[in-house]
PDB file of N, CA and C in Angstrom:
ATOM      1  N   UNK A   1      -1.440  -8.631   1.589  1.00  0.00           N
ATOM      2  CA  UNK A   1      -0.704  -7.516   1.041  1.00  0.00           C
ATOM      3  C   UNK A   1       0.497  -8.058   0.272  1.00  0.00           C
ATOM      4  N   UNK A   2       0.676  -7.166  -1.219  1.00  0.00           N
ATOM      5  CA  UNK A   2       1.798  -7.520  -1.769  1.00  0.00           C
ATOM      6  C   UNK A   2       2.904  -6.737  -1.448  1.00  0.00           C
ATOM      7  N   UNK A   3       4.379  -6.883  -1.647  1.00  0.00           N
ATOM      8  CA  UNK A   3       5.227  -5.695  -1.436  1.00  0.00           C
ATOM      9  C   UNK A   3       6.224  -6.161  -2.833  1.00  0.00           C
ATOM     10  N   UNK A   4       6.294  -4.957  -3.678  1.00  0.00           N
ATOM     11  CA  UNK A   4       7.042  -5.570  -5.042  1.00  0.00           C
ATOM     12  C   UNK A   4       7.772  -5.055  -4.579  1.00  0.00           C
ATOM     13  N   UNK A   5       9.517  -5.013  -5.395  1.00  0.00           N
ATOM     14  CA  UNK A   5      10.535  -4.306  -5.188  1.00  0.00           C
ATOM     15  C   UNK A   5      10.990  -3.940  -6.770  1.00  0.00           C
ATOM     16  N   UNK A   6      11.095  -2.937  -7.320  1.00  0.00           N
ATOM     17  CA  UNK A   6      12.067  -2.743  -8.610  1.00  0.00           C
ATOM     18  C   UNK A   6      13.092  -2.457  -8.374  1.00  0.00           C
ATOM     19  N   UNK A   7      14.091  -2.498  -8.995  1.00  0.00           N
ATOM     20  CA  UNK A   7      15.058  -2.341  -8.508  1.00  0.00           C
ATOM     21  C   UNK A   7      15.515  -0.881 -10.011  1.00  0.00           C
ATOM     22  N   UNK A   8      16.284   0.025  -9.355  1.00  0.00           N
ATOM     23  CA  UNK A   8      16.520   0.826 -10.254  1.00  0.00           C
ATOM     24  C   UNK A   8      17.720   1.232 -10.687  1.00  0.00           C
ATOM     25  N   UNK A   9      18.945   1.123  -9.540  1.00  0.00           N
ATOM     26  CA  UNK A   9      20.296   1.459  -9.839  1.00  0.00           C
ATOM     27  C   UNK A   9      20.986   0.927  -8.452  1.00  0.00           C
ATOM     28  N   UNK A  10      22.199   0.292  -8.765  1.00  0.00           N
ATOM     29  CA  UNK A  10      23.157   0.144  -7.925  1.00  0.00           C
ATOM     30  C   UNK A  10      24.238   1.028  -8.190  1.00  0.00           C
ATOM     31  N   UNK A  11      24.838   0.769  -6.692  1.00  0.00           N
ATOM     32  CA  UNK A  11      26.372   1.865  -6.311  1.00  0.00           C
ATOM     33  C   UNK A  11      26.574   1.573  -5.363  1.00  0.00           C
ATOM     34  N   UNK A  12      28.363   2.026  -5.253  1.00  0.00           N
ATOM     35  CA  UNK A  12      28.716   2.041  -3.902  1.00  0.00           C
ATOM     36  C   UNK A  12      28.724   3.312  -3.215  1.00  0.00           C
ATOM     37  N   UNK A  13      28.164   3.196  -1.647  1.00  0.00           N
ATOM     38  CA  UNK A  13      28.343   4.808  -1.226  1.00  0.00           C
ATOM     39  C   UNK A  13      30.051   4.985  -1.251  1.00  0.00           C
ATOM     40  N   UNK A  14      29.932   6.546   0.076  1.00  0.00           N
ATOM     41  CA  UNK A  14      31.324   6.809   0.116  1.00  0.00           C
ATOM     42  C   UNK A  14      32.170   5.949   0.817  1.00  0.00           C
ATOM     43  N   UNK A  15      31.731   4.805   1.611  1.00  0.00           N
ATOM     44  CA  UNK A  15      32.520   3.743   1.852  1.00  0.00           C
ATOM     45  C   UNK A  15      32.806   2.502   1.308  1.00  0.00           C
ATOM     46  N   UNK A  16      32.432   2.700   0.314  1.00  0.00           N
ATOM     47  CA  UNK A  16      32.692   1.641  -0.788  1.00  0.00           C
ATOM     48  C   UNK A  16      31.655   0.699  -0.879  1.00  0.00           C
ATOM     49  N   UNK A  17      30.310   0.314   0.135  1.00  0.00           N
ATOM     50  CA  UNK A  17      29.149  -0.243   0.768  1.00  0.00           C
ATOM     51  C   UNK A  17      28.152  -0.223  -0.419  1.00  0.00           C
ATOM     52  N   UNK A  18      28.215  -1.283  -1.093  1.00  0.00           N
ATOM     53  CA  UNK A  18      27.220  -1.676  -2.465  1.00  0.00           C
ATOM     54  C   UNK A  18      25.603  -1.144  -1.829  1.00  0.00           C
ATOM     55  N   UNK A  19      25.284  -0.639  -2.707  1.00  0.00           N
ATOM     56  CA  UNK A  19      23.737   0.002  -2.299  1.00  0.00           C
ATOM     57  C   UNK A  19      22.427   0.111  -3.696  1.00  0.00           C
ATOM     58  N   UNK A  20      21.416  -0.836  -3.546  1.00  0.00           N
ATOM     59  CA  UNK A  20      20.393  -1.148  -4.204  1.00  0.00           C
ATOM     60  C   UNK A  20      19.310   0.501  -4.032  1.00  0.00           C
ATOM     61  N   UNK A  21      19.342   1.045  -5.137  1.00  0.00           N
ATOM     62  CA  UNK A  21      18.067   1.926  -5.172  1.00  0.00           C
ATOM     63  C   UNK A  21      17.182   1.388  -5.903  1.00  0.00           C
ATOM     64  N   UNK A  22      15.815   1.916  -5.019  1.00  0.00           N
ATOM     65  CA  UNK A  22      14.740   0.384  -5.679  1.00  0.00           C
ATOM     66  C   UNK A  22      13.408   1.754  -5.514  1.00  0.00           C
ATOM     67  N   UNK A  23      12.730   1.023  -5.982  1.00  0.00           N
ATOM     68  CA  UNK A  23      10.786   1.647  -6.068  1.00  0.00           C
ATOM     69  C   UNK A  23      10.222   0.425  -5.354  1.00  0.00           C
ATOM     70  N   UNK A  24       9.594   0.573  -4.207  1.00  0.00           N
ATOM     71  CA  UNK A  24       8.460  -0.500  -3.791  1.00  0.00           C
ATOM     72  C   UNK A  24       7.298  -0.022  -3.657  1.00  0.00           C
ATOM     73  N   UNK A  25       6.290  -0.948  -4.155  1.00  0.00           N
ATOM     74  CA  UNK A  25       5.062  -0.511  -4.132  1.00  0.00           C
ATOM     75  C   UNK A  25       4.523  -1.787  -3.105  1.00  0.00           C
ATOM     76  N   UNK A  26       3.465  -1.151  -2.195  1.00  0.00           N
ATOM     77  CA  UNK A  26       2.527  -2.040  -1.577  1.00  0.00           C
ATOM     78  C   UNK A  26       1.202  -2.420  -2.000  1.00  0.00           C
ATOM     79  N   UNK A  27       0.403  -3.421  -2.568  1.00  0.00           N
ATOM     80  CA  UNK A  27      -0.807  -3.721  -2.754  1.00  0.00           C
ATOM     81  C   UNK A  27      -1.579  -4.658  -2.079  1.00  0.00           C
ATOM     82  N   UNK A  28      -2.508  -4.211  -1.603  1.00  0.00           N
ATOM     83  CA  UNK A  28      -3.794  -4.704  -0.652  1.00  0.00           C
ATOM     84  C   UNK A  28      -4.432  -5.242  -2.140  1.00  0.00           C
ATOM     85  N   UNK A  29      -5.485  -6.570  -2.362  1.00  0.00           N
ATOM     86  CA  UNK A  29      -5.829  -7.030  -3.479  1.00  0.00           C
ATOM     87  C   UNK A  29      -6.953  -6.238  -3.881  1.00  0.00           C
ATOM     88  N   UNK A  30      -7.539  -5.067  -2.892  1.00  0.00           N
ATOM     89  CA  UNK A  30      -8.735  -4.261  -3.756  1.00  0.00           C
ATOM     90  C   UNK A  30      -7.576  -2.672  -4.175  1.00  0.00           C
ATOM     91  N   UNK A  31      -6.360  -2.800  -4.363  1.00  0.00           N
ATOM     92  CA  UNK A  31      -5.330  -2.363  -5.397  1.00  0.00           C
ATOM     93  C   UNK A  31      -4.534  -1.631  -4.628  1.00  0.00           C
ATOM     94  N   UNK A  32      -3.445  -0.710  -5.205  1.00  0.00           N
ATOM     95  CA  UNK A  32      -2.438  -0.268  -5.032  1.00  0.00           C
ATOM     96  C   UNK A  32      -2.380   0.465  -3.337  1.00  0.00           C
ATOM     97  N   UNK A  33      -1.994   0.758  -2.582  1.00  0.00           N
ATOM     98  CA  UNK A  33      -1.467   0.956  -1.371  1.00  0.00           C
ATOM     99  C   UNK A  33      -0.629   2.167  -1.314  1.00  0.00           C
ATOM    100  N   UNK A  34       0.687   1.946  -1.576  1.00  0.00           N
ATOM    101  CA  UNK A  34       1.282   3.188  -1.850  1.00  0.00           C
ATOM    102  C   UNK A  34       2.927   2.629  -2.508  1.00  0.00           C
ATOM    103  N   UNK A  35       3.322   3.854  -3.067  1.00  0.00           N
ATOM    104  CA  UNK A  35       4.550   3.466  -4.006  1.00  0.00           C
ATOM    105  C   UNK A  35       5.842   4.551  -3.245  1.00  0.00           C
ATOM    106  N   UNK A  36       6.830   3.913  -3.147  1.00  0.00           N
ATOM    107  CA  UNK A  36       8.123   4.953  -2.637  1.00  0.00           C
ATOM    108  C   UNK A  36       9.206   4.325  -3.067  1.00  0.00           C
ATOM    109  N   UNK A  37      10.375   5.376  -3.470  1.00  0.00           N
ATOM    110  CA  UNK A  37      11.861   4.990  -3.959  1.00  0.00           C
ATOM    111  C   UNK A  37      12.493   4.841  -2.496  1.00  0.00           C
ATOM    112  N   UNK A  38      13.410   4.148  -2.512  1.00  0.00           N
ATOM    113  CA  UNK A  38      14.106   3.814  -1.143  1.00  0.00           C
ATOM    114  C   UNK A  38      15.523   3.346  -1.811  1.00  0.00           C
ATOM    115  N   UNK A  39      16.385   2.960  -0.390  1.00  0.00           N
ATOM    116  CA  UNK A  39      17.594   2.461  -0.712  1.00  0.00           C
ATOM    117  C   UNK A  39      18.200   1.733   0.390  1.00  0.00           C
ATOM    118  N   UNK A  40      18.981   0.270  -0.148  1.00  0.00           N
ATOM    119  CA  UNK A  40      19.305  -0.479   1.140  1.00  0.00           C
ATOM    120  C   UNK A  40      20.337  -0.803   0.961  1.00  0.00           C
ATOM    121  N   UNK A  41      21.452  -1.226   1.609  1.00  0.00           N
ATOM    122  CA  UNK A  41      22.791  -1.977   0.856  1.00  0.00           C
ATOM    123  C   UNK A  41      22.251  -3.397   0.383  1.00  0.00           C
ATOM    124  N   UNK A  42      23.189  -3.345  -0.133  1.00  0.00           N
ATOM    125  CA  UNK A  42      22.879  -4.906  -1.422  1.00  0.00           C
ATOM    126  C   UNK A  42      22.614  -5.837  -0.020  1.00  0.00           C
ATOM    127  N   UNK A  43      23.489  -6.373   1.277  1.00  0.00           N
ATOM    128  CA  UNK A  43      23.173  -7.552   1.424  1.00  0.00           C
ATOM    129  C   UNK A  43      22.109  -7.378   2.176  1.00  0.00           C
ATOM    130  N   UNK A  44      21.350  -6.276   2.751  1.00  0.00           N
ATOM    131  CA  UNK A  44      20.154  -5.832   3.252  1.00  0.00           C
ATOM    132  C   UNK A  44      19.114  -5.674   2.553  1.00  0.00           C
ATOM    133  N   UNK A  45      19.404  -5.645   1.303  1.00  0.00           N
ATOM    134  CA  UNK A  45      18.051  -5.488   0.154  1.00  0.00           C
ATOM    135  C   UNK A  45      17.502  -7.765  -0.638  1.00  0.00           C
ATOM    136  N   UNK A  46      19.398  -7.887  -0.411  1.00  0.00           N
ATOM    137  CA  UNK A  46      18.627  -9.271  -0.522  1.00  0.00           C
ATOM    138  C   UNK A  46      18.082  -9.965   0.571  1.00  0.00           C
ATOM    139  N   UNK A  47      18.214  -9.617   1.651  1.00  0.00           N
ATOM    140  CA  UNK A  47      17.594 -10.710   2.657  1.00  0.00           C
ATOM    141  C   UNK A  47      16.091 -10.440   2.539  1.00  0.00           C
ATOM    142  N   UNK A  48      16.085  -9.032   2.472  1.00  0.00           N
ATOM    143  CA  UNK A  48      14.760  -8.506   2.753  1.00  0.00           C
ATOM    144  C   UNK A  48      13.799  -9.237   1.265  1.00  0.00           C
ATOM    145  N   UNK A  49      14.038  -8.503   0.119  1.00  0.00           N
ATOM    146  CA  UNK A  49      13.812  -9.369  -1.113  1.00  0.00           C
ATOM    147  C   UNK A  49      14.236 -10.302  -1.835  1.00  0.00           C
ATOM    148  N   UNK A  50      14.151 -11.558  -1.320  1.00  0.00           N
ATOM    149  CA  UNK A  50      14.459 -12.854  -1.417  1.00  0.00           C
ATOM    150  C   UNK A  50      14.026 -13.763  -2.816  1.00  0.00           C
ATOM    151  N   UNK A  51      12.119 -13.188  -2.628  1.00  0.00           N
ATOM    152  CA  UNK A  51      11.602 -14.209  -4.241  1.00  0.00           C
ATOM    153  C   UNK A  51      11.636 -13.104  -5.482  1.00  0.00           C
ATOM    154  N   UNK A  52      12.483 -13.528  -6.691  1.00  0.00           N
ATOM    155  CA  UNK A  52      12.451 -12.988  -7.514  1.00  0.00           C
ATOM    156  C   UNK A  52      11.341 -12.767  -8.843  1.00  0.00           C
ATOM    157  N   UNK A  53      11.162 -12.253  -8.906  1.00  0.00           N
ATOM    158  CA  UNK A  53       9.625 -11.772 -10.004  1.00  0.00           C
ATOM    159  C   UNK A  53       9.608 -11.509 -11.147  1.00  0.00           C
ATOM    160  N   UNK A  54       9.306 -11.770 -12.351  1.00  0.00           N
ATOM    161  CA  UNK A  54       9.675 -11.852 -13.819  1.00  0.00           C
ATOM    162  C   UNK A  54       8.648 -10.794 -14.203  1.00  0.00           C
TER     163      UNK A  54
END
């Protein structure tokens, strides 16, 4: 299984707490899985998505 991450907009919430809004999609190699917008704080979105993708 793949798990992409896009990334779509950053911000800080109301505590000032940097926050990544992203689209991830999951793919199994006989294709797509499922797609959802989500949101993590920045240093929780990088641990989690680490390798970057061109």
């Amino acid at each position: 299984m793949t798990e992409t991450a896009t990334v779509v907009a950053t911000r800080d919430d109301a505590f000032g707490i940097p926050h990544v809004r992203f689209t991830v999609i999951f793919e199994l190699p006989s294709g797509r899985v499922s797609e959802s917008e989500r949101s993590l704080s920045v240093d929780s979105f990088t641990g989690r998505y680490r390798e970057s993708v061109s």
